[in-house]
C-alpha atoms as a PDB file:
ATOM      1  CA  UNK A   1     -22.008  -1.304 217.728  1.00  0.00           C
ATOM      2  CA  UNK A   2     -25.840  -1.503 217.509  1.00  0.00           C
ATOM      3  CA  UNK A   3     -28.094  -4.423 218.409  1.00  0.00           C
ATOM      4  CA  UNK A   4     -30.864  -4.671 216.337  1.00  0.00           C
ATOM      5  CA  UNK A   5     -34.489  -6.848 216.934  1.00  0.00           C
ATOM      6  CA  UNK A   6     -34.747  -9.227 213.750  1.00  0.00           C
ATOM      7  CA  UNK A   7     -38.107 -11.718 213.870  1.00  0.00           C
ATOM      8  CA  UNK A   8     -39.925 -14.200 211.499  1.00  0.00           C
ATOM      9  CA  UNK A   9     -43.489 -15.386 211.562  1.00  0.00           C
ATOM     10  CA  UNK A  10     -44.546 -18.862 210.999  1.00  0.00           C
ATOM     11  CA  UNK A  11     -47.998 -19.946 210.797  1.00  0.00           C
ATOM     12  CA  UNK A  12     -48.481 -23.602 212.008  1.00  0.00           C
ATOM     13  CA  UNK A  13     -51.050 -26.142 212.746  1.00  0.00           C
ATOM     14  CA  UNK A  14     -51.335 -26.236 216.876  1.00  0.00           C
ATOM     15  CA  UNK A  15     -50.224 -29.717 217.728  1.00  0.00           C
ATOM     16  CA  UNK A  16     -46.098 -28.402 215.693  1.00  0.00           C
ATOM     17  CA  UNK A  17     -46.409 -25.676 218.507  1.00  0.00           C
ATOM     18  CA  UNK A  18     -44.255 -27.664 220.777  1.00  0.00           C
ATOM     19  CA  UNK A  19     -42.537 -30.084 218.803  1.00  0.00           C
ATOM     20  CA  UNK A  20     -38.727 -29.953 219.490  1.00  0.00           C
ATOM     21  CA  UNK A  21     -38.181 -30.889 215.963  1.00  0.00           C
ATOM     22  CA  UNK A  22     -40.370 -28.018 214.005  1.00  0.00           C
ATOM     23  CA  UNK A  23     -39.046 -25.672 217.100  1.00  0.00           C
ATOM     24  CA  UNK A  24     -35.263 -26.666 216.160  1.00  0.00           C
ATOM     25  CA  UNK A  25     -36.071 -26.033 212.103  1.00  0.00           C
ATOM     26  CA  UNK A  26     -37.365 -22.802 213.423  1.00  0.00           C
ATOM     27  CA  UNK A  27     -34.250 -21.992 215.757  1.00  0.00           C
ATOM     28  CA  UNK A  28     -31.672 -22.634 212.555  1.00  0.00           C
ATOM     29  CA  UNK A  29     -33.573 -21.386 209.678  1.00  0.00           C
ATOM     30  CA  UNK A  30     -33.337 -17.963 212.255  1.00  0.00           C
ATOM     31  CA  UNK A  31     -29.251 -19.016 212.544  1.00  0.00           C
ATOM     32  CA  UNK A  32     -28.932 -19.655 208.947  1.00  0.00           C
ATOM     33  CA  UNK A  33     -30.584 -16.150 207.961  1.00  0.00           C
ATOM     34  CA  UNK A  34     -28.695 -14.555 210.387  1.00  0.00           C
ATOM     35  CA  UNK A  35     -25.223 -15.935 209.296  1.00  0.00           C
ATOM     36  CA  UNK A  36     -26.436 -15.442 205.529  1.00  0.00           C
ATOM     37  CA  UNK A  37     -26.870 -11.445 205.880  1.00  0.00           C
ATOM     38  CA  UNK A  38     -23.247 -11.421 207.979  1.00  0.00           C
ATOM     39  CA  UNK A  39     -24.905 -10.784 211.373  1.00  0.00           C
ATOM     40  CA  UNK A  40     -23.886 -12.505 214.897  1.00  0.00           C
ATOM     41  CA  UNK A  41     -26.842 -13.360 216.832  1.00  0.00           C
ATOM     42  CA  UNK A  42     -26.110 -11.909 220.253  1.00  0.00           C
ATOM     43  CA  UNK A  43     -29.288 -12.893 222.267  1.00  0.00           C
ATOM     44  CA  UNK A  44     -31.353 -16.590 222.522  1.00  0.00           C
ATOM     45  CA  UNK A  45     -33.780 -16.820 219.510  1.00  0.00           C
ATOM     46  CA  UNK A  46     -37.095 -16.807 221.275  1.00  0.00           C
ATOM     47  CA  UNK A  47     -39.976 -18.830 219.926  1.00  0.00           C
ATOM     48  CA  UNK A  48     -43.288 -17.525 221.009  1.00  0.00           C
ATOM     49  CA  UNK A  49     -47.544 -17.327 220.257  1.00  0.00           C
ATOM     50  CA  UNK A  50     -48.508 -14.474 218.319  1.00  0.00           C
ATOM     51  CA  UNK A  51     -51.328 -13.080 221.249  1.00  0.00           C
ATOM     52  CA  UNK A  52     -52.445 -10.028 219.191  1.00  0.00           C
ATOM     53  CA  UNK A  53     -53.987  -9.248 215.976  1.00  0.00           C
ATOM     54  CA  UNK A  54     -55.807 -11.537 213.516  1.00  0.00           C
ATOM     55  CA  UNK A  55     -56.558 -14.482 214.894  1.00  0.00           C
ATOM     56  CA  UNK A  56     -54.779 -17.627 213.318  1.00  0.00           C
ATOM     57  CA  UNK A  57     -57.472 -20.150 211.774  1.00  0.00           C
ATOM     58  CA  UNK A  58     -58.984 -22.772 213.457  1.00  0.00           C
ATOM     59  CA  UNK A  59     -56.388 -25.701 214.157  1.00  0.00           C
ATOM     60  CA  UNK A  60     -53.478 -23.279 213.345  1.00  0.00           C
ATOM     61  CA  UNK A  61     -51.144 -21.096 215.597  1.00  0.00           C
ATOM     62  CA  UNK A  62     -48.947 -18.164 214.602  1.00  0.00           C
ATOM     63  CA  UNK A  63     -45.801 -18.687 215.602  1.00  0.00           C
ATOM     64  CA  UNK A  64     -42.698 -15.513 215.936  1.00  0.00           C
ATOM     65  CA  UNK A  65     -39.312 -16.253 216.334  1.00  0.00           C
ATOM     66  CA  UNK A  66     -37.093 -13.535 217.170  1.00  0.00           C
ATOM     67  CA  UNK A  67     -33.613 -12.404 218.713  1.00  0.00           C
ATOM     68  CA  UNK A  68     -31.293  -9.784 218.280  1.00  0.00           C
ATOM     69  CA  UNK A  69     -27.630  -9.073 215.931  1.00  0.00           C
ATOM     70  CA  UNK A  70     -24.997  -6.990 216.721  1.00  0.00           C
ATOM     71  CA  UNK A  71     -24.492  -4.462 214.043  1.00  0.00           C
ATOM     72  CA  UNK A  72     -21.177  -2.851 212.946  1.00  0.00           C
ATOM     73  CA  UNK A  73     -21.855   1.225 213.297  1.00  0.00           C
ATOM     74  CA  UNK A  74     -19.669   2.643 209.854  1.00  0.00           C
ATOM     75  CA  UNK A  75     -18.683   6.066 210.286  1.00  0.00           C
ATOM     76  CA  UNK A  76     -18.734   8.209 206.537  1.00  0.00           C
ATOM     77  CA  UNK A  77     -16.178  11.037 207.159  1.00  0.00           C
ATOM     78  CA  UNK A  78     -17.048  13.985 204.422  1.00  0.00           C
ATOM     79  CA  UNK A  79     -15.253  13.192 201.217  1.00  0.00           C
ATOM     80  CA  UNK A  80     -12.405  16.134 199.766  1.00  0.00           C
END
């Protein structure tokens, strides 16, 4: 089995930064994607500020959510 990082950016004015509501549409859209693809989420989904690269625009915040999946390894024997 492998784990494997999966994250999703979300660009947001600042005051939805910490609003439990936005931050639980955040947390299950991440579930729902997750459970769509036929992955098991195997760490906390993580909701954090962007702090590097292009700066979000004025009033806004970019937002990553991220966790990891465990990841069935499939071994291909050589086919006779």
């Amino acid at each position: 089995m492998t784990r494997t990082g999966y994250y999703y950016e979300s660009l947001a004015p600042t005051w939805l930064h910490h609003d439990s509501g936005y931050r639980a549409a955040l947390t299950q859209h991440m579930r729902d994607r997750m459970a769509l693809q036929g992955f098991e989420i195997v760490a906390p989904i993580r909701i954090r500020q962007v702090p590097d690269g292009v700066p979000a625009p004025v009033g806004m915040v970019l937002l990553r959510v991220d966790t990891e999946v465990e990841e069935f390894d499939i071994e291909v024997g050589e086919g006779r």
